[in-house]
C-alpha atoms as a PDB file:
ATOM      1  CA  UNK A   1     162.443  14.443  95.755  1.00  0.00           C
ATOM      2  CA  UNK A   2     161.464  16.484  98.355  1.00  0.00           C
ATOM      3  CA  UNK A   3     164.737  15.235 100.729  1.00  0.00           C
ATOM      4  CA  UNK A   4     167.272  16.117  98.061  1.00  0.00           C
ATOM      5  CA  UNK A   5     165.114  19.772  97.752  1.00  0.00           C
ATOM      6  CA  UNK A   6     165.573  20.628 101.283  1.00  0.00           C
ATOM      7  CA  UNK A   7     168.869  19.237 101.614  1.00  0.00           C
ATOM      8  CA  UNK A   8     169.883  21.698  98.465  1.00  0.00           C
ATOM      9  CA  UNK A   9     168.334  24.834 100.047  1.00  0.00           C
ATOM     10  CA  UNK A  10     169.427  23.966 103.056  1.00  0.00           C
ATOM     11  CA  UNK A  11     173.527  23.747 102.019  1.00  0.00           C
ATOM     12  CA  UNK A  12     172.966  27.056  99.884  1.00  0.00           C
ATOM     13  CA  UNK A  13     172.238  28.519 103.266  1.00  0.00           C
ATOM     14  CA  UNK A  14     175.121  27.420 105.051  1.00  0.00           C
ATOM     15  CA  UNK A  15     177.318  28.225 101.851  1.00  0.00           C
ATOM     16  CA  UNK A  16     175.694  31.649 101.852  1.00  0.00           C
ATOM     17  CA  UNK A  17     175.967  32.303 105.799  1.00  0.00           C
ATOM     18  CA  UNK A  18     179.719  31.361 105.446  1.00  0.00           C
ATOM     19  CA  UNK A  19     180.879  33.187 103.189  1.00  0.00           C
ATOM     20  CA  UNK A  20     179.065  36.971 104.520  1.00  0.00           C
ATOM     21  CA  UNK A  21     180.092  35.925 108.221  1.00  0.00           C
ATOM     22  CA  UNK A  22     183.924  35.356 106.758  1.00  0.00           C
ATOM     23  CA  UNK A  23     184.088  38.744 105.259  1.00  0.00           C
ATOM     24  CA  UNK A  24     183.141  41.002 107.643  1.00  0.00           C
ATOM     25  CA  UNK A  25     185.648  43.645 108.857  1.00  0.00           C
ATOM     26  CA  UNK A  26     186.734  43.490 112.514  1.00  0.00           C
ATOM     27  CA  UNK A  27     184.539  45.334 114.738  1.00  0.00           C
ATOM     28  CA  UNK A  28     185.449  48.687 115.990  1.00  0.00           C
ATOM     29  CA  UNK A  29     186.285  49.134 119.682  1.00  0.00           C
ATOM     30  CA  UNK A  30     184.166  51.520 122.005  1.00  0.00           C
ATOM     31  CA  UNK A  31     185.240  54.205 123.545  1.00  0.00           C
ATOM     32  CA  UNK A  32     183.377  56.638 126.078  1.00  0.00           C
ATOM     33  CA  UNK A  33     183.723  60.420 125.057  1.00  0.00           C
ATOM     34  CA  UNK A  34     182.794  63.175 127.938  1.00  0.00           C
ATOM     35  CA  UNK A  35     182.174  66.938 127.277  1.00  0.00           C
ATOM     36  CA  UNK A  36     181.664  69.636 129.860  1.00  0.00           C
ATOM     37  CA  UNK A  37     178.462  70.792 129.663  1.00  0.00           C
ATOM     38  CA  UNK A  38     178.322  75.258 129.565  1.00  0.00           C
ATOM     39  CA  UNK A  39     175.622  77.751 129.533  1.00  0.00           C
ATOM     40  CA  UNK A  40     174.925  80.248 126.744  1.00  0.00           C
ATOM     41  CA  UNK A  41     177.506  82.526 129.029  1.00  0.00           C
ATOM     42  CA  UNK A  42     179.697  79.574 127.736  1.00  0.00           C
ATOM     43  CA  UNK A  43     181.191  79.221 131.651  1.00  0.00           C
ATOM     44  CA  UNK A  44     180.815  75.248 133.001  1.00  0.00           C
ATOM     45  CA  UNK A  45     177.366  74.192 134.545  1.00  0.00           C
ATOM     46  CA  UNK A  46     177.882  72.605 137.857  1.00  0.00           C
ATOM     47  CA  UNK A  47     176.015  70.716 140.251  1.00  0.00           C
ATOM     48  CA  UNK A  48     174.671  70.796 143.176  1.00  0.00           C
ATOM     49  CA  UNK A  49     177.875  68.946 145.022  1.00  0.00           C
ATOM     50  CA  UNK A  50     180.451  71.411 142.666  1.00  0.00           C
ATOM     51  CA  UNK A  51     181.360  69.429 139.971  1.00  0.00           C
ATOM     52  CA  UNK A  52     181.084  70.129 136.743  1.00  0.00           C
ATOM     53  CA  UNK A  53     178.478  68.085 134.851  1.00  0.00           C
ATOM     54  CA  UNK A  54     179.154  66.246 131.831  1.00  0.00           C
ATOM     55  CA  UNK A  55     177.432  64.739 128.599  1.00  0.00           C
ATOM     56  CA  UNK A  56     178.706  61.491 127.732  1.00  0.00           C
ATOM     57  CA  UNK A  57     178.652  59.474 124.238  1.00  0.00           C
ATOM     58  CA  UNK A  58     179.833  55.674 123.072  1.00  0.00           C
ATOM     59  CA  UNK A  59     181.468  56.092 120.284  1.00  0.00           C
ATOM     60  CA  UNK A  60     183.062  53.570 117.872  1.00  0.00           C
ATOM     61  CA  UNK A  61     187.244  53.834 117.378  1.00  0.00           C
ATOM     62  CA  UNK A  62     188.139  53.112 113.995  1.00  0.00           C
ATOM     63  CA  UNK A  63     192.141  52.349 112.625  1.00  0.00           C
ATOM     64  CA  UNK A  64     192.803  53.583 109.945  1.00  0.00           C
ATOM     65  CA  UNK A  65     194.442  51.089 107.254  1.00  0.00           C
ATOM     66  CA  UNK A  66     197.653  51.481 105.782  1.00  0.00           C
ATOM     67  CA  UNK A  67     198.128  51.068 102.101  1.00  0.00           C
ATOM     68  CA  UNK A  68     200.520  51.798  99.199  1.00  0.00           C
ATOM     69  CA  UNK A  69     201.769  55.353  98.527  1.00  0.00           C
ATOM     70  CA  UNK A  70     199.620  56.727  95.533  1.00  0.00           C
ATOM     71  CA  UNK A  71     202.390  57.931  92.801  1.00  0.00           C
ATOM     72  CA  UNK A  72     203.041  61.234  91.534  1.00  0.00           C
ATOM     73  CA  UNK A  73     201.567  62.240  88.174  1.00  0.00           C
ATOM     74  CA  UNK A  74     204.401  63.312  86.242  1.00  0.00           C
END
């Protein structure tokens, strides 16, 4: 009895891991963002070689879906 138990809870697994894994949306690609970094003057803050330093973020790209056109209420 206890074989058939484990055998059950283990398939319900597998059937549960399945089907969450199969219906997740793709993944979003990452893209690096850069901003100039400014003083409270609001002019560019540079270093000490002359460039301008920058704050960078990863940041996820989404697509937007297409879908039906919503009618008009009349």
């Amino acid at each position: 009895m206890s074989i058939l138990k484990h055998l059950l809870v283990g398939f319900c697994l597998i059937l549960c891991i399945a089907t969450l894994t199969h219906n997740q949306p793709v993944w979003a690609e990452m893209k690096q963002v850069c901003v100039d970094v400014k003083d409270r003057a609001g002019q560019p803050v540079k270093d000490k070689s002359g460039k301008v330093k920058q704050t960078c973020k990863t940041m996820k790209k989404h697509d937007k879906l297409e879908g039906t056109k919503v009618p008009e209420k009349k």
